[in-house]
PDB file of N, CA and C in Angstrom:
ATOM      1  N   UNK A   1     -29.448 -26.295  26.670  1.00  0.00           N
ATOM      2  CA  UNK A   1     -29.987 -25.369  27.641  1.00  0.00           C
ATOM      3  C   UNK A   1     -31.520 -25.457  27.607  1.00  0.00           C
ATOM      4  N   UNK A   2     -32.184 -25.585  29.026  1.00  0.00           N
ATOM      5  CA  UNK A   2     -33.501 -25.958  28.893  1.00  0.00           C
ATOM      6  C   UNK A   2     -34.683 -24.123  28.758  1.00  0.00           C
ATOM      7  N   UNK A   3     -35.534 -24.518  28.117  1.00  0.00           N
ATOM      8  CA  UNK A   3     -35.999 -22.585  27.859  1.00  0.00           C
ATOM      9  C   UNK A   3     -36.817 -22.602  29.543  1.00  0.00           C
ATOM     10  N   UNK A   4     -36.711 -21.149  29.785  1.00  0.00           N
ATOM     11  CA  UNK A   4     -37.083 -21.165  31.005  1.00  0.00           C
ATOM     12  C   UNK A   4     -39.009 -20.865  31.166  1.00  0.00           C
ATOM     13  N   UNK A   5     -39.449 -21.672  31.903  1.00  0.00           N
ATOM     14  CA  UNK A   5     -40.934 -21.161  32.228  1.00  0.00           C
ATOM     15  C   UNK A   5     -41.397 -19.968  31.877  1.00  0.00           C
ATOM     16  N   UNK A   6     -40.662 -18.874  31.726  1.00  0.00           N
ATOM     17  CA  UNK A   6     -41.690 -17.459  31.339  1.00  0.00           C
ATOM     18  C   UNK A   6     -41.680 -18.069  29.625  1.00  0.00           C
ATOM     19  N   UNK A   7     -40.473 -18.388  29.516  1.00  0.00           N
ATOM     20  CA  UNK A   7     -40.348 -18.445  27.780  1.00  0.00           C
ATOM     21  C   UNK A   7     -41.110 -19.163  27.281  1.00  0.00           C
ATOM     22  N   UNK A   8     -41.538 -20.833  27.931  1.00  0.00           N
ATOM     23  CA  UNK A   8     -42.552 -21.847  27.491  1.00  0.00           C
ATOM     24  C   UNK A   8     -43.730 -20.907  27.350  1.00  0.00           C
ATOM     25  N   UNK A   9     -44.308 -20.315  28.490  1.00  0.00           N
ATOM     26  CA  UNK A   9     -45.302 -19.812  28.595  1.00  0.00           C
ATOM     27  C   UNK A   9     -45.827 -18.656  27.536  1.00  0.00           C
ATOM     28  N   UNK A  10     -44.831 -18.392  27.341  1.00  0.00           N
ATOM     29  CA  UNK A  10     -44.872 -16.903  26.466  1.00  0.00           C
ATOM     30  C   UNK A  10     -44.629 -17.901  24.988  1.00  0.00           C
ATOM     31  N   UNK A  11     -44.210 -18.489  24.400  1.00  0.00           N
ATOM     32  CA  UNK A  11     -44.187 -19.271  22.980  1.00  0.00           C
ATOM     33  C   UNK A  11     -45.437 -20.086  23.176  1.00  0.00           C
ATOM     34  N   UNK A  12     -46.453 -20.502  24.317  1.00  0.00           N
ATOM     35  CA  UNK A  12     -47.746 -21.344  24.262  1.00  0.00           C
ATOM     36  C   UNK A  12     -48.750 -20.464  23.985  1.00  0.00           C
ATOM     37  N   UNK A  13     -48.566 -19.026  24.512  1.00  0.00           N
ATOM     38  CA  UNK A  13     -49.227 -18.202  23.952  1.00  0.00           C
ATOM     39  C   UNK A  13     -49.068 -17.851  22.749  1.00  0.00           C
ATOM     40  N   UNK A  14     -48.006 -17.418  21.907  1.00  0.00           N
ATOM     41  CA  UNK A  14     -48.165 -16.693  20.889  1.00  0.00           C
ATOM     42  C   UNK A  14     -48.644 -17.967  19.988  1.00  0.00           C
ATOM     43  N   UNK A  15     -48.827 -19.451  20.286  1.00  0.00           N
ATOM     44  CA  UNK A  15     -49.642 -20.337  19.564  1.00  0.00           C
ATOM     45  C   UNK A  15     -50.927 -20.266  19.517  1.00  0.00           C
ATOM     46  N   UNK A  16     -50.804 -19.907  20.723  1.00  0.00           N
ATOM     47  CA  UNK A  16     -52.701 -19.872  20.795  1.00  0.00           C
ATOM     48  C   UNK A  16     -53.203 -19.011  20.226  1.00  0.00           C
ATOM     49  N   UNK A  17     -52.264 -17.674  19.763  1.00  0.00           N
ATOM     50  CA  UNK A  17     -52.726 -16.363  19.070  1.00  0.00           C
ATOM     51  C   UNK A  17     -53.042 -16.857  17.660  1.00  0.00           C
ATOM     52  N   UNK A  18     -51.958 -17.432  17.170  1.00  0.00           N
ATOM     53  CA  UNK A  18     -51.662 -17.525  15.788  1.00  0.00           C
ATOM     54  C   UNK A  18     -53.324 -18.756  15.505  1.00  0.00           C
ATOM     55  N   UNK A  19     -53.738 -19.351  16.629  1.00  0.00           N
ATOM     56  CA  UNK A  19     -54.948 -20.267  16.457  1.00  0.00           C
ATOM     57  C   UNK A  19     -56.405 -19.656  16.480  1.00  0.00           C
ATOM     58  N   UNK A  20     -56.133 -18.280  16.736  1.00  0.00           N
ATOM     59  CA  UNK A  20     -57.149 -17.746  17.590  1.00  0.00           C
ATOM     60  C   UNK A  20     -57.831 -18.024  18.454  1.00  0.00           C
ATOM     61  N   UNK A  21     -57.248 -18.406  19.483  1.00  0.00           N
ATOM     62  CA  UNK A  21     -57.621 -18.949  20.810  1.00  0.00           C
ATOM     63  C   UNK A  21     -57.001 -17.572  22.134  1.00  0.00           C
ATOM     64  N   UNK A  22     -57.687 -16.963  21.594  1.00  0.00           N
ATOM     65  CA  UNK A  22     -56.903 -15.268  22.346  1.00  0.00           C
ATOM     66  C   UNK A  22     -57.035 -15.384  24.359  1.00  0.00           C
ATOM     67  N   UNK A  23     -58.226 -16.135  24.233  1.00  0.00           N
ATOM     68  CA  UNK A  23     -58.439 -16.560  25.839  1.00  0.00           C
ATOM     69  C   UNK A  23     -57.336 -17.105  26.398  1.00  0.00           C
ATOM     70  N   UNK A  24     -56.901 -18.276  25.934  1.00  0.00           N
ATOM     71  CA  UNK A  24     -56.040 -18.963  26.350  1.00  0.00           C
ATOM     72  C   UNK A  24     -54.614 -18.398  26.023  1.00  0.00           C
ATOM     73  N   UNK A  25     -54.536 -17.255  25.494  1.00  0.00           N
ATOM     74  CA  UNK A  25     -53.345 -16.702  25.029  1.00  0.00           C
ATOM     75  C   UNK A  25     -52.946 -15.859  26.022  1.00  0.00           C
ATOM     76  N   UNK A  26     -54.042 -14.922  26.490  1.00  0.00           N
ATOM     77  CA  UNK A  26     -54.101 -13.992  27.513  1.00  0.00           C
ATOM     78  C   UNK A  26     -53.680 -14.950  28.564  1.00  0.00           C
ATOM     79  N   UNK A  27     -54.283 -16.286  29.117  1.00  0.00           N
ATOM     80  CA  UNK A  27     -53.788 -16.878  30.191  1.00  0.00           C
ATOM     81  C   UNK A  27     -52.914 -17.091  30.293  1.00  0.00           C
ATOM     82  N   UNK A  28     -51.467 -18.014  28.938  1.00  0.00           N
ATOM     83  CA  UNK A  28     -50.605 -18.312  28.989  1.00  0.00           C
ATOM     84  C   UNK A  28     -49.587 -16.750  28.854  1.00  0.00           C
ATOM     85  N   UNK A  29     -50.163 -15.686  28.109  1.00  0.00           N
ATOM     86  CA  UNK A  29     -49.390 -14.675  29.066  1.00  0.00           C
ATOM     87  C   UNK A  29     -49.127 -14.160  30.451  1.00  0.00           C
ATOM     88  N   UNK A  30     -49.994 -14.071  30.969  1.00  0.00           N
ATOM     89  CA  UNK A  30     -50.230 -13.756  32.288  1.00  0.00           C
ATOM     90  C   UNK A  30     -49.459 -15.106  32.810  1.00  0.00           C
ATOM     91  N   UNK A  31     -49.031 -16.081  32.773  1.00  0.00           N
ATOM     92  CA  UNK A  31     -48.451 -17.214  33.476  1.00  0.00           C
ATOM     93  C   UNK A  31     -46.877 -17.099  33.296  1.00  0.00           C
ATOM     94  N   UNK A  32     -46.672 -16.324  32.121  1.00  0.00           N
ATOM     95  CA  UNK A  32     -45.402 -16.332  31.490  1.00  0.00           C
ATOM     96  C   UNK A  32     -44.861 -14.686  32.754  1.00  0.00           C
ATOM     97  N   UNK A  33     -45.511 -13.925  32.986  1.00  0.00           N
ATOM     98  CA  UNK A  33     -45.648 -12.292  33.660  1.00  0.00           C
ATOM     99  C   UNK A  33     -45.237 -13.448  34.953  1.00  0.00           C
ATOM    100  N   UNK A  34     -46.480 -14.101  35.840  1.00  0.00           N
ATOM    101  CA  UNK A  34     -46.046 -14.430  36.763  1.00  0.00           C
ATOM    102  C   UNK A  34     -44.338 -15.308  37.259  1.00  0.00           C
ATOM    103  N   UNK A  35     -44.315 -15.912  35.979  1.00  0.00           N
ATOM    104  CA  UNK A  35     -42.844 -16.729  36.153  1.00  0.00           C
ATOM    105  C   UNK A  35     -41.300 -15.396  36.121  1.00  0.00           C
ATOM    106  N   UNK A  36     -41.927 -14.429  35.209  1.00  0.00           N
ATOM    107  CA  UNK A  36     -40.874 -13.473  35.441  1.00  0.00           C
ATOM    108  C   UNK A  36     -41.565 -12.280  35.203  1.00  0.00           C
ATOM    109  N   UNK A  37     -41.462 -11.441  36.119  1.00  0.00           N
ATOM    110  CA  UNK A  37     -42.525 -10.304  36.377  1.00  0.00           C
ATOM    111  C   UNK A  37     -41.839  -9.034  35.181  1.00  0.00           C
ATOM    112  N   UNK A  38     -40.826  -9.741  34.989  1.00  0.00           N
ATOM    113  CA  UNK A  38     -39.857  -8.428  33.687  1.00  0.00           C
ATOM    114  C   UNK A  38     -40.320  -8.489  32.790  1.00  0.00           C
ATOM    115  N   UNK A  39     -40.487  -9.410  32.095  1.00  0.00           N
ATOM    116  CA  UNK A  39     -40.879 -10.070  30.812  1.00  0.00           C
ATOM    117  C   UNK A  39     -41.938  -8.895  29.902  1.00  0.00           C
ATOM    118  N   UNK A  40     -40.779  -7.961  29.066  1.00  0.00           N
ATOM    119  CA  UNK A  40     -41.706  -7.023  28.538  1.00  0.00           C
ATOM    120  C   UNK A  40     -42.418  -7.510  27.703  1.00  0.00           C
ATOM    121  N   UNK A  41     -41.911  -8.396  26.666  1.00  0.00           N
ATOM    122  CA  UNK A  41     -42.941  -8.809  25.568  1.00  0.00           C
ATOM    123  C   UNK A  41     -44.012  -9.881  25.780  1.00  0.00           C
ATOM    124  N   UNK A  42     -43.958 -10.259  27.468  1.00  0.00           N
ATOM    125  CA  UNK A  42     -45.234 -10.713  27.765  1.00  0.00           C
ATOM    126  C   UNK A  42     -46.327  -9.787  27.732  1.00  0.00           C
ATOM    127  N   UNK A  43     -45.558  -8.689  28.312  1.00  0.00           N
ATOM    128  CA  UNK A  43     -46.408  -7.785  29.067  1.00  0.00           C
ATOM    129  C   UNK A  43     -47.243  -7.110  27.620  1.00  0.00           C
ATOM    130  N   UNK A  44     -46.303  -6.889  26.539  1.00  0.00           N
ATOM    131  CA  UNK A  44     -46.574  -6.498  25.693  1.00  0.00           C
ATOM    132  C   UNK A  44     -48.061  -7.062  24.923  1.00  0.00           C
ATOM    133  N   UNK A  45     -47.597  -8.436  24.168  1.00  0.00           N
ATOM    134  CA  UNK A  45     -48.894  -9.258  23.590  1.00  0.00           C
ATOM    135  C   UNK A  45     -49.546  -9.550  24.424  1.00  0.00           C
ATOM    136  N   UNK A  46     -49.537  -9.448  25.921  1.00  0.00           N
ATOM    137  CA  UNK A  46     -50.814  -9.611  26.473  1.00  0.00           C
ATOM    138  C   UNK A  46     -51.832  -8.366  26.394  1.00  0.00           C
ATOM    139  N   UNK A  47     -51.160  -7.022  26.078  1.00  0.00           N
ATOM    140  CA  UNK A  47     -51.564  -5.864  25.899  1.00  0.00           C
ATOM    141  C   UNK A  47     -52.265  -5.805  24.952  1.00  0.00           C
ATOM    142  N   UNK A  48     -52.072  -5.916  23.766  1.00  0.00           N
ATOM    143  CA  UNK A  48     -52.410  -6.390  22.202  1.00  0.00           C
ATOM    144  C   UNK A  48     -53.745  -7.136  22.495  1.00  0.00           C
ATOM    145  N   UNK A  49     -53.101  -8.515  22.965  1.00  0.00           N
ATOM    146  CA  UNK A  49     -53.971  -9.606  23.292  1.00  0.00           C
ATOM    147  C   UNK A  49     -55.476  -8.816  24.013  1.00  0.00           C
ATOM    148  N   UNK A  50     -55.190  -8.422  24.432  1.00  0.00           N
ATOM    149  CA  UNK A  50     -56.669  -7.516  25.668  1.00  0.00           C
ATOM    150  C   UNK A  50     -57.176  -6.597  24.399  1.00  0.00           C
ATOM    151  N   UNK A  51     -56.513  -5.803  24.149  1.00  0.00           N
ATOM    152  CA  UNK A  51     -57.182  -4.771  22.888  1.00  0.00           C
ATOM    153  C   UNK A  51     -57.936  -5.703  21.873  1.00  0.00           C
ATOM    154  N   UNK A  52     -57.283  -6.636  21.216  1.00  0.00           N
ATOM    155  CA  UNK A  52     -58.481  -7.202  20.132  1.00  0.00           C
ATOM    156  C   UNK A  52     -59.393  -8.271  20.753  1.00  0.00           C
ATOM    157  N   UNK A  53     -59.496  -8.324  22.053  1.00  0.00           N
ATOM    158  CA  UNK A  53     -60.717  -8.910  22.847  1.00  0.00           C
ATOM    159  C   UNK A  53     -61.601  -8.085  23.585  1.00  0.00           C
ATOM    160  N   UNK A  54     -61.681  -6.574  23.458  1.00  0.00           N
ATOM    161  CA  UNK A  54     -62.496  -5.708  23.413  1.00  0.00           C
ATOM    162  C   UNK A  54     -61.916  -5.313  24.963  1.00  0.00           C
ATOM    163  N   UNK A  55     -60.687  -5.044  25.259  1.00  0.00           N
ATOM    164  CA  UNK A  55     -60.484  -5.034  26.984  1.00  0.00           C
ATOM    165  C   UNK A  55     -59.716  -3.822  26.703  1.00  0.00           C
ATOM    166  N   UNK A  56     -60.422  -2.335  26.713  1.00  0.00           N
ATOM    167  CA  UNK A  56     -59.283  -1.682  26.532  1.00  0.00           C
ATOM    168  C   UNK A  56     -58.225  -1.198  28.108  1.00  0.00           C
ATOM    169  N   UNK A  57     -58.869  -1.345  29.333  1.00  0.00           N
ATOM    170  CA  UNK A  57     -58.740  -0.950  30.485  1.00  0.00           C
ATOM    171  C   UNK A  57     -57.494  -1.548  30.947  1.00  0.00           C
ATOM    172  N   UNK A  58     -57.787  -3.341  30.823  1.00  0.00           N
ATOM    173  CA  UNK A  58     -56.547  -3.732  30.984  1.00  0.00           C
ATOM    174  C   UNK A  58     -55.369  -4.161  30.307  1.00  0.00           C
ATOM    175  N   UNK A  59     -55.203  -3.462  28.646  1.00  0.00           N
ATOM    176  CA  UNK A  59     -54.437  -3.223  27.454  1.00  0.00           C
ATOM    177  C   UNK A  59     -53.961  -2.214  28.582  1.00  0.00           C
ATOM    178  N   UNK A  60     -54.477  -1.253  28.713  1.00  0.00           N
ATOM    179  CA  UNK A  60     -53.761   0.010  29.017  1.00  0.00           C
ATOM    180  C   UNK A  60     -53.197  -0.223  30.240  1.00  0.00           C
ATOM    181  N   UNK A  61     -53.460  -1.036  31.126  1.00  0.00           N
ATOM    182  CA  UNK A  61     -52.842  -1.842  32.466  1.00  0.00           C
ATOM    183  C   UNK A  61     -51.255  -2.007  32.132  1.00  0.00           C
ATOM    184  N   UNK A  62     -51.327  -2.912  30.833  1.00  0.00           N
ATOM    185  CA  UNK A  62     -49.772  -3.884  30.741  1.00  0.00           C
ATOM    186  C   UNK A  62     -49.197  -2.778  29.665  1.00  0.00           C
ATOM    187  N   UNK A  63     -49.531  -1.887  28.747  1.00  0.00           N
ATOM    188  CA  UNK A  63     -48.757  -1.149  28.253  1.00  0.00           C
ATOM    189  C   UNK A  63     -48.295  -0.184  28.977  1.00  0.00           C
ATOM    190  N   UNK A  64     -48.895   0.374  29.921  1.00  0.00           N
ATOM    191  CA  UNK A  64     -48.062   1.196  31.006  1.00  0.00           C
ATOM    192  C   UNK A  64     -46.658   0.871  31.306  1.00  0.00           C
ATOM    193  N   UNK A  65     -47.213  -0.865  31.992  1.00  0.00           N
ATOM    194  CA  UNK A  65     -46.127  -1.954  32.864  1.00  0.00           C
ATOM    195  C   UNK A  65     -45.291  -1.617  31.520  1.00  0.00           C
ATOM    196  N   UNK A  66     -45.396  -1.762  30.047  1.00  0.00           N
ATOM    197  CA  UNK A  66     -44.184  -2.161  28.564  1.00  0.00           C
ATOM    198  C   UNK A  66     -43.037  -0.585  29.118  1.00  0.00           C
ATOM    199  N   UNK A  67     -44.494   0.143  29.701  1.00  0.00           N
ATOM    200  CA  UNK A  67     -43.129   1.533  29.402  1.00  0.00           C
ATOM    201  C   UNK A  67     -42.244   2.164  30.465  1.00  0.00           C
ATOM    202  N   UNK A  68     -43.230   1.277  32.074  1.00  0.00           N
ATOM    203  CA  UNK A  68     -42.048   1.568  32.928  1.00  0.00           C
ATOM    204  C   UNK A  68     -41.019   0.481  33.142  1.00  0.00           C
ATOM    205  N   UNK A  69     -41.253  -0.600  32.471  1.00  0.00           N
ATOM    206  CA  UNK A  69     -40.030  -1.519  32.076  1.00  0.00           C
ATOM    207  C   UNK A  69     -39.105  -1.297  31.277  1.00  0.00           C
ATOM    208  N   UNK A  70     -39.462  -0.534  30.072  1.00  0.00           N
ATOM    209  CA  UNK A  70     -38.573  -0.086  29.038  1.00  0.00           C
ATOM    210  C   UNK A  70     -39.457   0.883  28.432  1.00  0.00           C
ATOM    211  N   UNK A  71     -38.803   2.244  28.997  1.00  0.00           N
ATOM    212  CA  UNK A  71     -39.380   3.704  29.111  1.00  0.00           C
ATOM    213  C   UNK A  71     -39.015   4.215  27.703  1.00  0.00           C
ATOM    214  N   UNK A  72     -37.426   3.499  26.580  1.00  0.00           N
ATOM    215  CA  UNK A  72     -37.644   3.783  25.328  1.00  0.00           C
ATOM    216  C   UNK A  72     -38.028   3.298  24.353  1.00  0.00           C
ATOM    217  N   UNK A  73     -39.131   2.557  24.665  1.00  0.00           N
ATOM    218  CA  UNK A  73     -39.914   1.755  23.742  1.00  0.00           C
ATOM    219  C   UNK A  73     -41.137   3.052  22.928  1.00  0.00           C
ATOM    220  N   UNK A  74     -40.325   3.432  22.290  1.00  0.00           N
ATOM    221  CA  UNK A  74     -41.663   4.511  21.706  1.00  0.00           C
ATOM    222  C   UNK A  74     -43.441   3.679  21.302  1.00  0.00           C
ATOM    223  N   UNK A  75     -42.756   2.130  20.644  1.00  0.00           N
ATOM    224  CA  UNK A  75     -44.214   1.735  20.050  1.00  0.00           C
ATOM    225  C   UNK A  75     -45.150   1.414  21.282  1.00  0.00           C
ATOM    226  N   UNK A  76     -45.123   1.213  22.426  1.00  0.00           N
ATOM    227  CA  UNK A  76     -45.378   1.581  23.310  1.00  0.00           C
ATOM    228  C   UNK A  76     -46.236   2.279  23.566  1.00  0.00           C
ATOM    229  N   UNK A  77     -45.554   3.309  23.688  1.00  0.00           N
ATOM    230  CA  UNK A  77     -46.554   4.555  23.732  1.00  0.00           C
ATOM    231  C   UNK A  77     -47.789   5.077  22.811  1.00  0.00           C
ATOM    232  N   UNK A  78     -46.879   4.893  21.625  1.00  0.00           N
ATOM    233  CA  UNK A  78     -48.228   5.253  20.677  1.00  0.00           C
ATOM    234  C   UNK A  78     -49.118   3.933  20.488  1.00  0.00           C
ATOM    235  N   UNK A  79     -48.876   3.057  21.296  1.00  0.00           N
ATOM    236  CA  UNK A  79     -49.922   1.936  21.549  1.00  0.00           C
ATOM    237  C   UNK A  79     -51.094   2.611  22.567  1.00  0.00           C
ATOM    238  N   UNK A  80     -50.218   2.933  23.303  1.00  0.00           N
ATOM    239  CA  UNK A  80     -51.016   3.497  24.684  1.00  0.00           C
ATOM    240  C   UNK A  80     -51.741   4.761  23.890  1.00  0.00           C
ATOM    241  N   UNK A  81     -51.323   5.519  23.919  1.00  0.00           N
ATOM    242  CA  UNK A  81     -51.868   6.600  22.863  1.00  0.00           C
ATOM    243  C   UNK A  81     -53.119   6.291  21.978  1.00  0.00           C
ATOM    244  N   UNK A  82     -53.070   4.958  21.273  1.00  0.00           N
ATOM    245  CA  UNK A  82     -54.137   4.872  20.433  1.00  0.00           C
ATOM    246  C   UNK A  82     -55.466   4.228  21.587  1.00  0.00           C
ATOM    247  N   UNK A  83     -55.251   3.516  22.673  1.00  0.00           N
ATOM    248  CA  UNK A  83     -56.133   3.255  23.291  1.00  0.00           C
ATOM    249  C   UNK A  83     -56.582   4.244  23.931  1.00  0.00           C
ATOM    250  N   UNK A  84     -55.601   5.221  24.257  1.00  0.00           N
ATOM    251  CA  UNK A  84     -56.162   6.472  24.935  1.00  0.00           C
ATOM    252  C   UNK A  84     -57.644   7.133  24.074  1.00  0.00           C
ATOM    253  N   UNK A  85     -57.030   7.445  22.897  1.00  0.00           N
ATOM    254  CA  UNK A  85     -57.787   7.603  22.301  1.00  0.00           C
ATOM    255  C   UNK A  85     -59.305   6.813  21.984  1.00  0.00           C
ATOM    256  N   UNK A  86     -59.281   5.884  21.763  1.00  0.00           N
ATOM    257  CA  UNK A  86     -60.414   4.683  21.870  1.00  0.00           C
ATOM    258  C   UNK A  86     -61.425   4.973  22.816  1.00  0.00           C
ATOM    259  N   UNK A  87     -60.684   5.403  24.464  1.00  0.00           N
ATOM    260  CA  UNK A  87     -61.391   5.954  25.139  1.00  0.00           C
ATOM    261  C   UNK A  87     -61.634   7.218  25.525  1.00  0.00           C
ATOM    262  N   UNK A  88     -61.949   8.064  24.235  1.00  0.00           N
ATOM    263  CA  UNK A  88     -61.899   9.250  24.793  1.00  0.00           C
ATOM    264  C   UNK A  88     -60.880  10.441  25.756  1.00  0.00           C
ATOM    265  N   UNK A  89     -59.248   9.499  26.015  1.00  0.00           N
ATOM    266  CA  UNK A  89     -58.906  10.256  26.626  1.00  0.00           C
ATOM    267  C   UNK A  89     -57.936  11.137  25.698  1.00  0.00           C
ATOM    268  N   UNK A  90     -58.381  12.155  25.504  1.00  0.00           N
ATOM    269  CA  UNK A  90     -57.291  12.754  23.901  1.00  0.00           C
ATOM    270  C   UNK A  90     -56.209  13.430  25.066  1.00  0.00           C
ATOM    271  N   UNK A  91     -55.748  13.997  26.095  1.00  0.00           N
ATOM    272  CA  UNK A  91     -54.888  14.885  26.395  1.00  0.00           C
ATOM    273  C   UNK A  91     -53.830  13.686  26.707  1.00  0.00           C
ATOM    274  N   UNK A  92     -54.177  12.587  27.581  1.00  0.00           N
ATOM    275  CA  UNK A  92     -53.199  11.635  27.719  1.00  0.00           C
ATOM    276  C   UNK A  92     -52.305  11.324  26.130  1.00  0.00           C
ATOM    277  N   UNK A  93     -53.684  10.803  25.301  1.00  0.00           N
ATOM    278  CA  UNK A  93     -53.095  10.217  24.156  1.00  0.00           C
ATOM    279  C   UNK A  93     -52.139  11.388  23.473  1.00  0.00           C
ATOM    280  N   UNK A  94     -52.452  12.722  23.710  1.00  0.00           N
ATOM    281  CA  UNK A  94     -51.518  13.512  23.350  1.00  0.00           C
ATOM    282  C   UNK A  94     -50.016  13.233  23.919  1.00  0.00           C
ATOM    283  N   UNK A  95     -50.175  13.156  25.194  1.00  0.00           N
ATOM    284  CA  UNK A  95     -48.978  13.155  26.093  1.00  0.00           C
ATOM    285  C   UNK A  95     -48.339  11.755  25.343  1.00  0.00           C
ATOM    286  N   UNK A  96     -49.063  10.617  25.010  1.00  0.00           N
ATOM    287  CA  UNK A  96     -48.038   9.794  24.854  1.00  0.00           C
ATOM    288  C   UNK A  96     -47.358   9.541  23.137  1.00  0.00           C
ATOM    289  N   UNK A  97     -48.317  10.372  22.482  1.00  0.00           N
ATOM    290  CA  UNK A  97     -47.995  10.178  20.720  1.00  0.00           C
ATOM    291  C   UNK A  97     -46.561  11.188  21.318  1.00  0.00           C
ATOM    292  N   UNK A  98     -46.904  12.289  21.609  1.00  0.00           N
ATOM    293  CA  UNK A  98     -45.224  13.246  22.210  1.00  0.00           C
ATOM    294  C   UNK A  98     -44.154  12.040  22.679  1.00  0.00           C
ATOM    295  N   UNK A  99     -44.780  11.219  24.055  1.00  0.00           N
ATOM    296  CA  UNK A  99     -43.472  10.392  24.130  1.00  0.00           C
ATOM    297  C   UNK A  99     -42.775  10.339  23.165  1.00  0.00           C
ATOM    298  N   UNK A 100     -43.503   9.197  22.324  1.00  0.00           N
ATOM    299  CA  UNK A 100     -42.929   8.074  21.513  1.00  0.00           C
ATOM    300  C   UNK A 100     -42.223   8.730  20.612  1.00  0.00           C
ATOM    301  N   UNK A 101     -42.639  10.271  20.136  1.00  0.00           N
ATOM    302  CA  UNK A 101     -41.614  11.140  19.403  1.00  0.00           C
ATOM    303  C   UNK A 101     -40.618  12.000  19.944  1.00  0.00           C
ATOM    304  N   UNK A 102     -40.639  11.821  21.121  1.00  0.00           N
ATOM    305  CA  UNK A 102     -39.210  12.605  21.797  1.00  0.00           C
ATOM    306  C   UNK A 102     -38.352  11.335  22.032  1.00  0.00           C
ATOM    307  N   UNK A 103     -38.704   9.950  21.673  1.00  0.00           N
ATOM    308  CA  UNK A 103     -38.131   8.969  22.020  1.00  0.00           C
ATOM    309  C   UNK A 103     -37.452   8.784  20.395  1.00  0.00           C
ATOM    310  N   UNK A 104     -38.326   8.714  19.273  1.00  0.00           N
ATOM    311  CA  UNK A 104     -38.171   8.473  17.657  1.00  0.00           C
ATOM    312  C   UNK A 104     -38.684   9.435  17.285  1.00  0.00           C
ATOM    313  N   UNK A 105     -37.936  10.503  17.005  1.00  0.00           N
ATOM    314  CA  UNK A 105     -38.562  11.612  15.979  1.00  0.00           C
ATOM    315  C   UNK A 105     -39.161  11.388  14.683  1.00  0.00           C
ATOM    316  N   UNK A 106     -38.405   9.971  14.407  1.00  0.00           N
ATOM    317  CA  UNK A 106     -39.053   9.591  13.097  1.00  0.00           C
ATOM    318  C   UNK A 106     -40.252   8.926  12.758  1.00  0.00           C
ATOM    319  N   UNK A 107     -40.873   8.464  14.023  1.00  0.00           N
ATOM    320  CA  UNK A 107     -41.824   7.718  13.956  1.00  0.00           C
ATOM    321  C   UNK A 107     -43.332   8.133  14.049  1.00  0.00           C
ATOM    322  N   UNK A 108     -43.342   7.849  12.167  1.00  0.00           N
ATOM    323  CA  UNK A 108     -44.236   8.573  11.264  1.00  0.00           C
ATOM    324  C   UNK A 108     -46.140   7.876  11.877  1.00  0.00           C
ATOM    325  N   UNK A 109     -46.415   7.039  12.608  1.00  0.00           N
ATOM    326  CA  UNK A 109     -47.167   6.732  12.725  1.00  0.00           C
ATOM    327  C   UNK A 109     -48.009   7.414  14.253  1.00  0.00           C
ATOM    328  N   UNK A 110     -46.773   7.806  15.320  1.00  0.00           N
ATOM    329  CA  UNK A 110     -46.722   8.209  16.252  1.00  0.00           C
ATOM    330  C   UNK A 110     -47.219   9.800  15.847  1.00  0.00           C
ATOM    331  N   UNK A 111     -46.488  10.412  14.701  1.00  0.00           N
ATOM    332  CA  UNK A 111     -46.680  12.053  13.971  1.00  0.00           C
ATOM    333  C   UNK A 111     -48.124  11.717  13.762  1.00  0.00           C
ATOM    334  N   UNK A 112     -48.649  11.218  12.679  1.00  0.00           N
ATOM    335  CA  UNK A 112     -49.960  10.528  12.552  1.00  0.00           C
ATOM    336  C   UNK A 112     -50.515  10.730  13.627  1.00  0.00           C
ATOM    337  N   UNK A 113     -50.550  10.324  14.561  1.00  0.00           N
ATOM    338  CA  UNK A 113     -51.728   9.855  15.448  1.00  0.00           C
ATOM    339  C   UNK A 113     -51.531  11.238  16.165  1.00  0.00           C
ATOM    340  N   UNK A 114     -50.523  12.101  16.656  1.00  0.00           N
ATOM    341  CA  UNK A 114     -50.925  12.874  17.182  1.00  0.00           C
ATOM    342  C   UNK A 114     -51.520  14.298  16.879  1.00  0.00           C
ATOM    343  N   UNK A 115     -51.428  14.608  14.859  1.00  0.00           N
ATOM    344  CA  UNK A 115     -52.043  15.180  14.567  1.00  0.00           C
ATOM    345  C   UNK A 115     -53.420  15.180  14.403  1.00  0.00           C
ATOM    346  N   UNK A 116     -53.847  13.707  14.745  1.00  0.00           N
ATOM    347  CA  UNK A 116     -55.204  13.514  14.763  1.00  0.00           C
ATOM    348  C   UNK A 116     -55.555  14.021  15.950  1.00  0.00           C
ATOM    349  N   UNK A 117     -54.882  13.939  17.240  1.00  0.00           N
ATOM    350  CA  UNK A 117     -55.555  14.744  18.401  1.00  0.00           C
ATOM    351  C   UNK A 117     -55.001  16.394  18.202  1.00  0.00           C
ATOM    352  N   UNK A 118     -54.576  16.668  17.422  1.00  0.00           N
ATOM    353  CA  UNK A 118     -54.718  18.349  18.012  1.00  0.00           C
ATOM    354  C   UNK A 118     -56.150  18.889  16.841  1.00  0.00           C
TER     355      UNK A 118
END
């Protein structure tokens, strides 16, 4: 079975990550998004990918896209949440550390982060 174009695209990236070549990682995500517009864990490390290249605007672009693709992805949220935070937005980041714990009550990092905003 041959892997399909989002998948090439999305395994050329996570090479380029592991090289630190984050430019070209972000591209071969975004190529992997265009071949299949579902593709959460494109959407995902390209999210990532933008945050440790100083992009928090459009991190928070594709982690949105992670959560209206898959709305019970708690890490997700408290992804989104921590960028919220980054930028100053504490009531959002509130709203989404809550997601990710009405989604995983257990998820001690999500508790974390949102006792830091109250």
């Amino acid at each position: 079975m041959s892997i399909s174009a989002a998948q090439q695209h999305f395994n050329d990236a996570e090479g380029f990550e592991k090289n630190g070549l984050l430019q070209e990682a972000i591209a071969s995500y975004k190529k992997a998004i265009e071949a299949d517009a579902t593709f959460v864990s494109a959407y995902y490390n390209l999210a990532l990918a933008y945050h440790q290249t100083q992009q928090p605007v459009q991190a928070i672009v594709n982690l949105k896209k992670v959560t209206e693709l898959d709305p019970g992805d708690a890490s997700a949220f408290n992804n989104l949440g921590v960028l919220c935070v980054a930028m100053n937005k504490l009531d959002d980041a509130k709203r989404c550390f809550e997601k990710a714990l009405s989604i995983d009550g257990d998820y001690q990092d999500a508790r974390d982060n949102l006792e830091k905003t109250l």
